[in-house]
C-alpha atoms as a PDB file:
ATOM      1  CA  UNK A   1       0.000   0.000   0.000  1.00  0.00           C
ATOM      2  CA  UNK A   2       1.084   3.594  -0.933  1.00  0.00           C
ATOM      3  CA  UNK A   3       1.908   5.870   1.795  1.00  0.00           C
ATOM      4  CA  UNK A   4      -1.409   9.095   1.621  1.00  0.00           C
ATOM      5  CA  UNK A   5       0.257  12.012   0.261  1.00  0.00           C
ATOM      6  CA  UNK A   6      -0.741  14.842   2.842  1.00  0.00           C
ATOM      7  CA  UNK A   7      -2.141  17.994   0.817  1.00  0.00           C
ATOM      8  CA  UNK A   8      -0.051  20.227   2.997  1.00  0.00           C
ATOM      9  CA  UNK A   9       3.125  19.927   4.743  1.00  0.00           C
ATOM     10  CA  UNK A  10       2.555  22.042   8.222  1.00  0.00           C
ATOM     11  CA  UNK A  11       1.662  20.435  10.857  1.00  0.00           C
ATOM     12  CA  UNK A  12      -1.285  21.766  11.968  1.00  0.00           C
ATOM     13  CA  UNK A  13      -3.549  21.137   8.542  1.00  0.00           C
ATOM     14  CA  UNK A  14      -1.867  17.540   8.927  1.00  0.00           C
ATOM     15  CA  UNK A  15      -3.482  16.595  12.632  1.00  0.00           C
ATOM     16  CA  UNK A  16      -7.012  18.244  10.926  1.00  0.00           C
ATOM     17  CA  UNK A  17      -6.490  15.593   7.969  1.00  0.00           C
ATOM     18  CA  UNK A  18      -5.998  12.893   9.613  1.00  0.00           C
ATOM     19  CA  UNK A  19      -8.877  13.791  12.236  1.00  0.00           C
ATOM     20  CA  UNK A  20     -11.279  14.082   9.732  1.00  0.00           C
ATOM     21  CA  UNK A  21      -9.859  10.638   8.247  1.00  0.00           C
ATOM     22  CA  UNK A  22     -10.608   9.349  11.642  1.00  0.00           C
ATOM     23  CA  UNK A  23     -14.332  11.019  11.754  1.00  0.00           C
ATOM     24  CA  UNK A  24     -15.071   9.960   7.862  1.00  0.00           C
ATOM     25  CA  UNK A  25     -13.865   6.588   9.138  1.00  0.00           C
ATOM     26  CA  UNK A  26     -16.970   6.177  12.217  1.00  0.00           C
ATOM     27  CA  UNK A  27     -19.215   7.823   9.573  1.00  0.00           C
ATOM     28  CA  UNK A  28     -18.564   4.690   7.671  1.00  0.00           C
ATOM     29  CA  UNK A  29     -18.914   2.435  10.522  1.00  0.00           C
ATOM     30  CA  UNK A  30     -22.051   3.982  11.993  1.00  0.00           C
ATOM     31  CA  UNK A  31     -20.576   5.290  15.177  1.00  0.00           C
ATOM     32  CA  UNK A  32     -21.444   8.854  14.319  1.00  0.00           C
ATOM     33  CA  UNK A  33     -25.080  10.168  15.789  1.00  0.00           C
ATOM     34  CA  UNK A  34     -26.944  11.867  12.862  1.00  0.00           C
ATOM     35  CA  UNK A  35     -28.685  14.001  14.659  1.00  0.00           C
ATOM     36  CA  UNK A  36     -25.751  15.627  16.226  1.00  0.00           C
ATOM     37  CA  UNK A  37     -22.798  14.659  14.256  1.00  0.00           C
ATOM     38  CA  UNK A  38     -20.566  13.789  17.000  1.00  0.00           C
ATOM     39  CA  UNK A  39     -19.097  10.058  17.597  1.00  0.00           C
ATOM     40  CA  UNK A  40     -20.830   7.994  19.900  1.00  0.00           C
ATOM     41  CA  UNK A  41     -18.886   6.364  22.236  1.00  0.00           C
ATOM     42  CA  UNK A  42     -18.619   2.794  21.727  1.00  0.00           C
ATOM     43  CA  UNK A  43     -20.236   1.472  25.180  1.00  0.00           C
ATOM     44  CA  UNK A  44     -23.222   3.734  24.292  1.00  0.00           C
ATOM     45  CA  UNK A  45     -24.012   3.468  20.609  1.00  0.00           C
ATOM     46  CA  UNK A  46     -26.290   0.801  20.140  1.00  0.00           C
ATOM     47  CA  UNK A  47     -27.494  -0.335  16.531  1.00  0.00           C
ATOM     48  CA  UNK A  48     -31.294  -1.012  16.202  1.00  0.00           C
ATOM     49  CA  UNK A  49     -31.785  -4.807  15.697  1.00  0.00           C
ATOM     50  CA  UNK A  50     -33.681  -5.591  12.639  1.00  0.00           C
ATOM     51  CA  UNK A  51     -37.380  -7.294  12.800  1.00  0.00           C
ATOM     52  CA  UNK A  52     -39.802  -8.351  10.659  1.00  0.00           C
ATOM     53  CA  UNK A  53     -43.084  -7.316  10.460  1.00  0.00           C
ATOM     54  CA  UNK A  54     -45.875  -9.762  12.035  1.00  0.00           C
ATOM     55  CA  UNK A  55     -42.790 -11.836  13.660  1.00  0.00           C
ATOM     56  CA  UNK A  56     -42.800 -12.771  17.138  1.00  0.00           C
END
């Protein structure tokens, strides 16, 4: 694998990357809230558990 060729070379816009990376990253793994936006912690978030209607 390719090292990620950083956009820019300070330091500062580097930590924003790759926290963003990291936020994009719980987006994709549904750890993000969507009504706030902010990452649920992992002990909290809960996924819903699928049922079908008329099953018992």
């Amino acid at each position: 694998m390719q090292p990620t060729i950083r956009q820019y070379p300070d330091t500062w816009h580097a930590a924003e990357e790759d926290q963003e990376r990291a936020w994009l990253d719980d987006w994709m793994r549904g750890r993000v809230c969507p009504a706030t936006l902010q990452v649920c912690s992992r002990t909290t978030a809960t996924v819903p558990a699928l049922t079908v209607a008329g099953s018992c």
